[in-house]
Protein backbone atom coordinates (compact mmCIF):
# COMPACT_ATOMS: atom_id res chain seq x y z
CA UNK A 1 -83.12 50.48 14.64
CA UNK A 2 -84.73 52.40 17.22
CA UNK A 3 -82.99 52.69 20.55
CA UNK A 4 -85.45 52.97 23.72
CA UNK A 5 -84.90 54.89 26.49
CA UNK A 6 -82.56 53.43 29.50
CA UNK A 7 -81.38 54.85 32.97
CA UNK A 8 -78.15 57.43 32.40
CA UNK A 9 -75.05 56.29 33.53
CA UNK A 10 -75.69 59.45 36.71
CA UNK A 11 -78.60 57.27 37.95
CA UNK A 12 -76.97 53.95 38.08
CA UNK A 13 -73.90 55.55 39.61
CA UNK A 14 -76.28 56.96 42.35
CA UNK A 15 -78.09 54.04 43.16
CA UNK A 16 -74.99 52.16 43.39
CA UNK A 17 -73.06 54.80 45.61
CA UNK A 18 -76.57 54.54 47.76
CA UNK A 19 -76.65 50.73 47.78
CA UNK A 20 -73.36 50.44 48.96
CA UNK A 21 -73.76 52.86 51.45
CA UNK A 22 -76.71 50.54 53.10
CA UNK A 23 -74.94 47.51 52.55
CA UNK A 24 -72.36 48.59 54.45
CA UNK A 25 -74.60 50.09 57.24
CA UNK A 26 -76.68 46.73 57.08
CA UNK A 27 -73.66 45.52 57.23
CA UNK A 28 -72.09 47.36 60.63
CA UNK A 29 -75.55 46.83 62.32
CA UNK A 30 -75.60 43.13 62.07
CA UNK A 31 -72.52 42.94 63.16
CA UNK A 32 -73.65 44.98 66.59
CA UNK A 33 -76.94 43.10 66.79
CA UNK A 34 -75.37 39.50 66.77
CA UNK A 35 -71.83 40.00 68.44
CA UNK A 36 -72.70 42.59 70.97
CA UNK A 37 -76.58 41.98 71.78
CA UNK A 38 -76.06 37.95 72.06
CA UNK A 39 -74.19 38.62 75.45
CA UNK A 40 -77.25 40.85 77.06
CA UNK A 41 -79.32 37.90 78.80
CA UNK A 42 -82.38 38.00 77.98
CA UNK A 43 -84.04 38.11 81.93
CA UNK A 44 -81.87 40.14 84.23
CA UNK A 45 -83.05 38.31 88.03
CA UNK A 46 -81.04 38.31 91.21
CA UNK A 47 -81.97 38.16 94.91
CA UNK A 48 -81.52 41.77 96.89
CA UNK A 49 -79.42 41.40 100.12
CA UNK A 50 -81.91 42.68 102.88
CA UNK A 51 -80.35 45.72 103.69
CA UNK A 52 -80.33 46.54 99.70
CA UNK A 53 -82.58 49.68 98.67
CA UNK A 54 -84.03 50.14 95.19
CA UNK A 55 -81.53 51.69 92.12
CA UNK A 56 -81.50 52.16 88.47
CA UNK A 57 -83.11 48.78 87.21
CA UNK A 58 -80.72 47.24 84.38
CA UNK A 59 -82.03 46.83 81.05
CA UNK A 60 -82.26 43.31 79.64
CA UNK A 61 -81.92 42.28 75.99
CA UNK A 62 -85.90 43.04 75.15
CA UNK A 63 -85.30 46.64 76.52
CA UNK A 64 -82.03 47.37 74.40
CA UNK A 65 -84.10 45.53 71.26
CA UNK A 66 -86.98 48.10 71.85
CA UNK A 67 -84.05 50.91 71.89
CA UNK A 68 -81.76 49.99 69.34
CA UNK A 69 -84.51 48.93 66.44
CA UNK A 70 -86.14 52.11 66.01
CA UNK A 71 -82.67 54.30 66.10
CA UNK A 72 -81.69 51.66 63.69
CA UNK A 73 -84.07 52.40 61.19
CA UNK A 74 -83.55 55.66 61.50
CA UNK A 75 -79.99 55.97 60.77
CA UNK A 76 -80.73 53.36 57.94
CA UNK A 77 -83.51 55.57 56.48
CA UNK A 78 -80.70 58.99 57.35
CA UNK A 79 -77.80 57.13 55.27
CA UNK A 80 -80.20 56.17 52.40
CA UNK A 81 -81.01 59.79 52.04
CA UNK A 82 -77.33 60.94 52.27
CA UNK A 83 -76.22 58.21 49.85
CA UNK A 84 -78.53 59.23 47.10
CA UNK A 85 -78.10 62.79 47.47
CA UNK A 86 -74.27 62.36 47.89
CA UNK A 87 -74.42 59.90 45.56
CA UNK A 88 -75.97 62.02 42.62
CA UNK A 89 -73.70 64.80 43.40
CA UNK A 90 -70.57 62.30 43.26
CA UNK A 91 -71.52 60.91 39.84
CA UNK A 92 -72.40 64.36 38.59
CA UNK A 93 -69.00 65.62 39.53
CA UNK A 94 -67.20 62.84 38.25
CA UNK A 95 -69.37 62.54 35.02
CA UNK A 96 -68.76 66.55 34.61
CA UNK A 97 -65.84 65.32 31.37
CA UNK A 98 -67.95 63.06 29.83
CA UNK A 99 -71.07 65.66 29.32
CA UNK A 100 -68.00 68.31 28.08
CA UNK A 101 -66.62 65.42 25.35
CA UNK A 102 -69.88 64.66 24.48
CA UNK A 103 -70.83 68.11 23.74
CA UNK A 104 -67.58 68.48 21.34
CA UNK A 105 -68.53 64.87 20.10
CA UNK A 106 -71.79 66.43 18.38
CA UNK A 107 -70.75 69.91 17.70
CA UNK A 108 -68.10 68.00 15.30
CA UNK A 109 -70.69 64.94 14.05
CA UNK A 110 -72.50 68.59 12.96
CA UNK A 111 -69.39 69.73 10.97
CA UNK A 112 -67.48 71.99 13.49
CA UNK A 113 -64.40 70.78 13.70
CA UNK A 114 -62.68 73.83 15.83
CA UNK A 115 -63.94 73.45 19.17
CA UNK A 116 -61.93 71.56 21.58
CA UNK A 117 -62.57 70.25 25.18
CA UNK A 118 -59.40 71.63 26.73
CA UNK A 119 -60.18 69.78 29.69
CA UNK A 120 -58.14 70.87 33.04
CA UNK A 121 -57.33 69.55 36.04
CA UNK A 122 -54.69 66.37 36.90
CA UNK A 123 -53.67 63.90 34.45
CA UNK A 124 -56.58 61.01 34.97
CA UNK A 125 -58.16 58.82 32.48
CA UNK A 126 -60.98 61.24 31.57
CA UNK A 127 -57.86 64.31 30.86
CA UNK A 128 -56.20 61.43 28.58
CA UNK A 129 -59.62 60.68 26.81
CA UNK A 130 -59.93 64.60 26.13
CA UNK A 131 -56.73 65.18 25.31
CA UNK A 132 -56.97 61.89 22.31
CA UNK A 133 -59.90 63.73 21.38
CA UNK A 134 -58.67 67.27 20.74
CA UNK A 135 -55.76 65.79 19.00
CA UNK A 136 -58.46 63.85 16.92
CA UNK A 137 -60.03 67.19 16.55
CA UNK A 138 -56.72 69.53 15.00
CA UNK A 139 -55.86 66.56 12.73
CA UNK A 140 -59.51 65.98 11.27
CA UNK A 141 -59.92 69.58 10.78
CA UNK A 142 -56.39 69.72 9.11
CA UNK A 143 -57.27 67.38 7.01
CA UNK A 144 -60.57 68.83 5.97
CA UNK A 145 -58.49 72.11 5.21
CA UNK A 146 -56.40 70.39 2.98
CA UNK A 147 -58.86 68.26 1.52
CA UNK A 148 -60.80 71.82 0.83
CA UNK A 149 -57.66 73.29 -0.60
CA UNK A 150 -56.81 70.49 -2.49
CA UNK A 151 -60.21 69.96 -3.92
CA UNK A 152 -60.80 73.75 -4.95
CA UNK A 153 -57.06 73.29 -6.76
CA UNK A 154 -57.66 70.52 -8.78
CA UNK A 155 -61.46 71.98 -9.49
CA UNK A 156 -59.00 75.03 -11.30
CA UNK A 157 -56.58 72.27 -12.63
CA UNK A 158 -59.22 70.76 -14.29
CA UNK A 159 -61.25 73.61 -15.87
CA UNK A 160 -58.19 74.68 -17.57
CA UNK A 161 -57.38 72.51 -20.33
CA UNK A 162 -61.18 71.68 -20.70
CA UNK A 163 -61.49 75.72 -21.40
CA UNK A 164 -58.79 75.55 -23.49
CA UNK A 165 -60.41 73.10 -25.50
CA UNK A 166 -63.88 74.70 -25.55
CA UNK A 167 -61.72 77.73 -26.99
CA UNK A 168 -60.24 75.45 -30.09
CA UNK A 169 -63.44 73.93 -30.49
CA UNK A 170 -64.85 77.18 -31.11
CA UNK A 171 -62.49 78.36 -33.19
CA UNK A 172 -63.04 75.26 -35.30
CA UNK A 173 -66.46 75.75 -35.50
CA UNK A 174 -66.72 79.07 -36.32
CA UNK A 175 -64.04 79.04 -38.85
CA UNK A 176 -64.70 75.71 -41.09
CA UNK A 177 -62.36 76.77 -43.63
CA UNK A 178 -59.27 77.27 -41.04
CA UNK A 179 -56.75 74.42 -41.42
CA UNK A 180 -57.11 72.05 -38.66
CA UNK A 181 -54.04 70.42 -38.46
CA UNK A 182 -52.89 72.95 -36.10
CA UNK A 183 -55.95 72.98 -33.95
CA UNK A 184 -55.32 69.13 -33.68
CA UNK A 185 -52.31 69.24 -32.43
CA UNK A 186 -52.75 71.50 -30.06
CA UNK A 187 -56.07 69.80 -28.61
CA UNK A 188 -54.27 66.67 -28.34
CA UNK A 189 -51.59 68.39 -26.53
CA UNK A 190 -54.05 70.10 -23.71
CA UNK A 191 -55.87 66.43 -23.64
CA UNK A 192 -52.59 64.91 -22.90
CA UNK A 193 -51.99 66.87 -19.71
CA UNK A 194 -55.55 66.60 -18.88
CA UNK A 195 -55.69 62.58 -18.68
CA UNK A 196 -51.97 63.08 -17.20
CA UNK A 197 -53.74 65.61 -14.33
CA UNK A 198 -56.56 62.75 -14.06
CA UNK A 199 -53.72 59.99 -13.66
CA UNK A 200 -52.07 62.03 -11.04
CA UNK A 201 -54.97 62.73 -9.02
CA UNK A 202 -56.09 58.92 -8.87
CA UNK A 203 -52.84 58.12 -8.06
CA UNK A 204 -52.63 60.54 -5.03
CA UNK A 205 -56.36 59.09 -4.09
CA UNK A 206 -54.97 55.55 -4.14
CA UNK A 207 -51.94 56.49 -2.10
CA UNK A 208 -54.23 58.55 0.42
CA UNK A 209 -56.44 55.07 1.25
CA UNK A 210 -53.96 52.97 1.79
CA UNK A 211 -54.92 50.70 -0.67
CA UNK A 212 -52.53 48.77 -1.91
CA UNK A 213 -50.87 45.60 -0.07
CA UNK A 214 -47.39 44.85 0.82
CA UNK A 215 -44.49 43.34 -0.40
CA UNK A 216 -40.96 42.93 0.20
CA UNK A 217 -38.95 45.70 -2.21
CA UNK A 218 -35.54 46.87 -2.72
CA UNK A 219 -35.19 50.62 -2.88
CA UNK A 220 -31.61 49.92 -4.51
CA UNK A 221 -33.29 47.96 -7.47
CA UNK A 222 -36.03 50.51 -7.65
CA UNK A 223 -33.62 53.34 -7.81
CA UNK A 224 -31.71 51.85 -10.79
CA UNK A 225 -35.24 51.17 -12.74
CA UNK A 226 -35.85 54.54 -12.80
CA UNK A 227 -32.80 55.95 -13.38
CA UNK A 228 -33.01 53.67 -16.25
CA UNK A 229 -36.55 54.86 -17.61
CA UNK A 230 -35.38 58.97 -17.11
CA UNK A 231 -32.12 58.77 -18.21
CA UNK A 232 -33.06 59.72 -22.18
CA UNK A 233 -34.61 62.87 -20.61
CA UNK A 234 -31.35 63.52 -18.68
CA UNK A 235 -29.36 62.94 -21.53
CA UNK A 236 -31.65 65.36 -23.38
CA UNK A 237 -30.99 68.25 -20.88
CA UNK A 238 -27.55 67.47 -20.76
CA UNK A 239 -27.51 65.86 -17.29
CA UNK A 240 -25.69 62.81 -15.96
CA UNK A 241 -27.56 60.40 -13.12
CA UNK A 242 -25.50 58.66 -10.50
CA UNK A 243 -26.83 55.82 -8.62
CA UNK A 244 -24.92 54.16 -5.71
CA UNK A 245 -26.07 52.23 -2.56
CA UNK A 246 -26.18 48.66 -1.15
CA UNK A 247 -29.69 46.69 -1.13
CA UNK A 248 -32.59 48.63 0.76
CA UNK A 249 -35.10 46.30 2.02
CA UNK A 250 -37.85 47.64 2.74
CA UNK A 251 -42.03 46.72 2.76
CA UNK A 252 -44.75 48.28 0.49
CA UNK A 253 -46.03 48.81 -2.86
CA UNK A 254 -43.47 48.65 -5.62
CA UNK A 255 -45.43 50.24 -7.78
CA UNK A 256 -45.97 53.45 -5.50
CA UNK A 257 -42.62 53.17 -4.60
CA UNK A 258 -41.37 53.24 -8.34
CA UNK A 259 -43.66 55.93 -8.93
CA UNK A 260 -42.25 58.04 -5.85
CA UNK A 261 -39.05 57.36 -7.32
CA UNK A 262 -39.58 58.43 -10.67
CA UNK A 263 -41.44 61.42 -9.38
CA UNK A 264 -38.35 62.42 -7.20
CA UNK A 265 -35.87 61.84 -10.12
CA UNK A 266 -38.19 63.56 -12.75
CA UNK A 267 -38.38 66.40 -10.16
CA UNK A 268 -34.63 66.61 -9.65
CA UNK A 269 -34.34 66.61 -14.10
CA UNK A 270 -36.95 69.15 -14.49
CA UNK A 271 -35.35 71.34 -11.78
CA UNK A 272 -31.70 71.64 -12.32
CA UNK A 273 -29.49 73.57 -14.71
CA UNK A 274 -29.61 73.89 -18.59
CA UNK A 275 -26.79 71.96 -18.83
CA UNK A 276 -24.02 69.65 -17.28
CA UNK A 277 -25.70 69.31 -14.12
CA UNK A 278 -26.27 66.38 -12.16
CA UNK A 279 -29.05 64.40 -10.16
CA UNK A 280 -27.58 61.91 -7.48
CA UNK A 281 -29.32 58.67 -6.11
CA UNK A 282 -28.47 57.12 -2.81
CA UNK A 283 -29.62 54.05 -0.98
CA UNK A 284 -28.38 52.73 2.47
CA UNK A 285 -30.10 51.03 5.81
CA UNK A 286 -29.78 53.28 8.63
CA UNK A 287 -30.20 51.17 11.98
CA UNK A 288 -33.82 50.63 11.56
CA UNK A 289 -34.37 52.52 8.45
CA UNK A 290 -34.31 52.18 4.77
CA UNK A 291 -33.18 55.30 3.36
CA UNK A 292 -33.33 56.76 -0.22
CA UNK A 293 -31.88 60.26 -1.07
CA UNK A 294 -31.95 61.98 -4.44
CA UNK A 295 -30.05 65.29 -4.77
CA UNK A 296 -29.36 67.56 -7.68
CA UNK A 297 -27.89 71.10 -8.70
CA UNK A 298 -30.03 73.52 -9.71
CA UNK A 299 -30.83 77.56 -8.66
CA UNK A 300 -30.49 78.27 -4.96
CA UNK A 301 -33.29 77.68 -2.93
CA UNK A 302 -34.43 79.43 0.48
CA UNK A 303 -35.71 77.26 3.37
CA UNK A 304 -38.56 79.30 3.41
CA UNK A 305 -39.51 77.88 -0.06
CA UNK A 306 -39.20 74.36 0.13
CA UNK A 307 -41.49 73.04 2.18
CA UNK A 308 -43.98 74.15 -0.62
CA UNK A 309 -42.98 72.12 -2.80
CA UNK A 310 -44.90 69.28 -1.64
CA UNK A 311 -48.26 71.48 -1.77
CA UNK A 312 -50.41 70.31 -4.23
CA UNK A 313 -50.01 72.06 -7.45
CA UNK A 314 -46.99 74.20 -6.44
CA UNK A 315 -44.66 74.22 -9.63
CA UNK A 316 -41.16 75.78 -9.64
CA UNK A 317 -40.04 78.68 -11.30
CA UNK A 318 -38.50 76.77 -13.74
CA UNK A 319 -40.91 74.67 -14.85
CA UNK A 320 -42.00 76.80 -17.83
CA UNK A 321 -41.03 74.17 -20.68
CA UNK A 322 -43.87 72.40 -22.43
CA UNK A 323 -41.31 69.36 -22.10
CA UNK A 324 -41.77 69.26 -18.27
CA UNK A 325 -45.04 70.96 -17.93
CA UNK A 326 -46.59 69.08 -15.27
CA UNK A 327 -49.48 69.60 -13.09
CA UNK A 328 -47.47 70.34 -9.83
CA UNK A 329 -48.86 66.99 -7.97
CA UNK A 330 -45.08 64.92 -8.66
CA UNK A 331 -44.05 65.58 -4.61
CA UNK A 332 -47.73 66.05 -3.48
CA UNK A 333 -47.66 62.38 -4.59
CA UNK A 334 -44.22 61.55 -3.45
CA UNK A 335 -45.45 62.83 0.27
CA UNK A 336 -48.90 60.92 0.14
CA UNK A 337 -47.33 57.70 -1.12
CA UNK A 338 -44.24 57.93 1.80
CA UNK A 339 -47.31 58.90 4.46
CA UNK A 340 -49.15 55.66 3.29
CA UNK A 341 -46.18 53.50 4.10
CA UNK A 342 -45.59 55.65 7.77
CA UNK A 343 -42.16 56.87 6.52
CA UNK A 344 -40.55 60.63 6.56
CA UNK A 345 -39.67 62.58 3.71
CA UNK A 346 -37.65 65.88 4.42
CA UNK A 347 -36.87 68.42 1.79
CA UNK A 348 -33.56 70.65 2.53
CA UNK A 349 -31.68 73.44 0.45
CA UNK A 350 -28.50 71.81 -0.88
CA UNK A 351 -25.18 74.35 -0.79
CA UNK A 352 -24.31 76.06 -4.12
CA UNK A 353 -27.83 75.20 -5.58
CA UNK A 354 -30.53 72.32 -5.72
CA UNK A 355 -32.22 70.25 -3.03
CA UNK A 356 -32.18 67.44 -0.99
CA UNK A 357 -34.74 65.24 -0.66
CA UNK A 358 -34.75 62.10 1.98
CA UNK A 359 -37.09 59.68 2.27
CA UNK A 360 -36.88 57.11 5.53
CA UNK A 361 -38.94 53.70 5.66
CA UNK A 362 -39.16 51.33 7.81
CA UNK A 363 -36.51 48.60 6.92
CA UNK A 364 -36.98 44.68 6.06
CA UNK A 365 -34.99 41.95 7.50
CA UNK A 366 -32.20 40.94 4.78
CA UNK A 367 -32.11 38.08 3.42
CA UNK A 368 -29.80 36.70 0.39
CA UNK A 369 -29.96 38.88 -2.55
């Protein structure tokens, strides 16, 4: 739909500023015509005594009409001029913000995404309006960094395994007489991680929108299902799992919230020693929180290095097995599922080896379990 051309916002602001300005002169002038004039008779006549001689005759109420209309008009005409000009230069002055968030407004619908309106000055509703905006600003063009990043990742993720299997395919095909059971298995294992990367990546996507609609769930009960599901990979590496905690109401997905538990158990399996370590589960309400911690042994670990971890495709320098090969998205998704349900997740170096991982939602009334 076509828009049409209207007045700016500057014009109406002037011609408001200058019809204010006359109503309120209009205004002042009545009130001297009608309470000040109205006690000027009209016909000033008395008799002269006989001895009196001739003075300064006194003006009547036609004579101060004749005086005061034309000096009226004038200063009527005077302050219409003023208020305009004034009027204009007010609204530009105050309108000065809105032209500088305007300009940023296109300069990002065009894809720039750095500038910001850094607007100065005292703290007024045009600074706040700025201010919203350039925050706006850093957190769209984060985004579109990681996005970026995160696209150009997976792009690499993904050509990967499909190389791999152009490679076999070739082999194959240029070798007819090579036994193929071998080939099989192997392209069935690089498929297998690529519909496992594919998985992933949908999953992080769902978790990103927001998706999904709530329920009540109990991080206790959530905890013990997937302790349950990884144990026979614990027991395989030769790691025990202890769960503890009273029930942790909280509101979401339970799906995404299984899956962010899984991922942080499988994480904590994957990464800990060869043997007889341990992975520990916690669940407790803290004031207004529902909390879920999962900790395990494992190598030492710098602060430095763990925020990483929940950079897309960032695997640790363990993960070399084919048993845990992954595709480095397990706390990518962890971090986009807690971020969809406006929780915290904080990752610290535990003492003697391993890491800490916290996750803090927002907590559900109890009711009877």
């Amino acid at each position: 739909m076509d828009r049409q051309p209207g007045t700016s916002v500057r014009l109406k602001l002037t011609l408001s500023y200058a019809g204010f300005l006359m109503l309120a002169g209009g205004l002042l002038l009545t009130v001297v015509w009608l309470f000040l004039l109205r006690y000027v008779p009209e016909v000033i006549t008395f008799e002269p005594p006989g001895n009196w001689r001739q003075g300064p005759a006194v003006p009547d109420r036609n004579a101060l009409e004749e005086a005061f209309v034309p000096k009226a008009a004038l200063a009527m005409v005077l302050l219409l001029m003023f208020g305009l000009l004034g009027g204009w230069l007010l609204a530009g002055s105050m309108l000065a913000p809105l032209t500088r968030i305007t300009h940023a407004t296109r300069l990002a619908a065009n894809g720039s995404l750095s500038h910001r309106i850094g607007l100065e000055g005292r703290q007024d509703e045009f600074r706040e309006l700025a201010d919203a905006f350039d925050t706006m600003l850093a957190r769209l063009e984060a985004h579109d960094a990681e996005q970026q990043r995160f696209a150009a990742n997976a792009s690499h993720e993904l050509r990967t395994p499909l190389a791999i299997t152009q490679t076999l395919l070739d082999v194959a095909r240029n070798d007819p007489d090579r036994d193929t059971g071998d080939l099989v298995d192997r392209l069935h294992f690089v498929n297998t991680r690529a519909i496992d990367l594919t998985e992933a990546l949908l999953l992080l996507s769902r978790a990103n929108q927001r998706s999904f609609a709530r329920e009540r769930v109990d991080l206790s009960l959530v905890a013990e299902e997937a302790a349950e599901t990884l144990l026979p990979l614990a027991e395989k590496r030769g790691l025990t799992i202890e769960t503890s905690g009273d029930m942790t109401p909280t509101s979401g997905s339970h799906a995404l919230l299984l899956q962010m538990t899984t991922n942080l158990l499988h994480n904590a399996i994957v990464h800990n020693l060869p043997e007889q370590g341990a992975v520990w589960v916690r669940t407790a309400v803290h004031r207004k929180h529902a909390v879920l911690t999962v900790e395990n042994t494992g190598e030492e670990l710098t602060p430095r290095l763990v925020p990483t971890f929940t950079e897309p495709f960032q695997r640790g320098s363990r993960r070399t097995r084919a048993d845990h090969a992954g595709a480095g998205l397990g706390l990518a998704i962890v971090r986009s599922i807690v971020g969809a349900h406006d929780g915290t997740l904080t990752l610290t170096p535990r003492d003697g080896g391993g890491l800490r991982i916290t996750v803090e939602l927002a907590a559900a009334p109890r009711t009877g379990r």
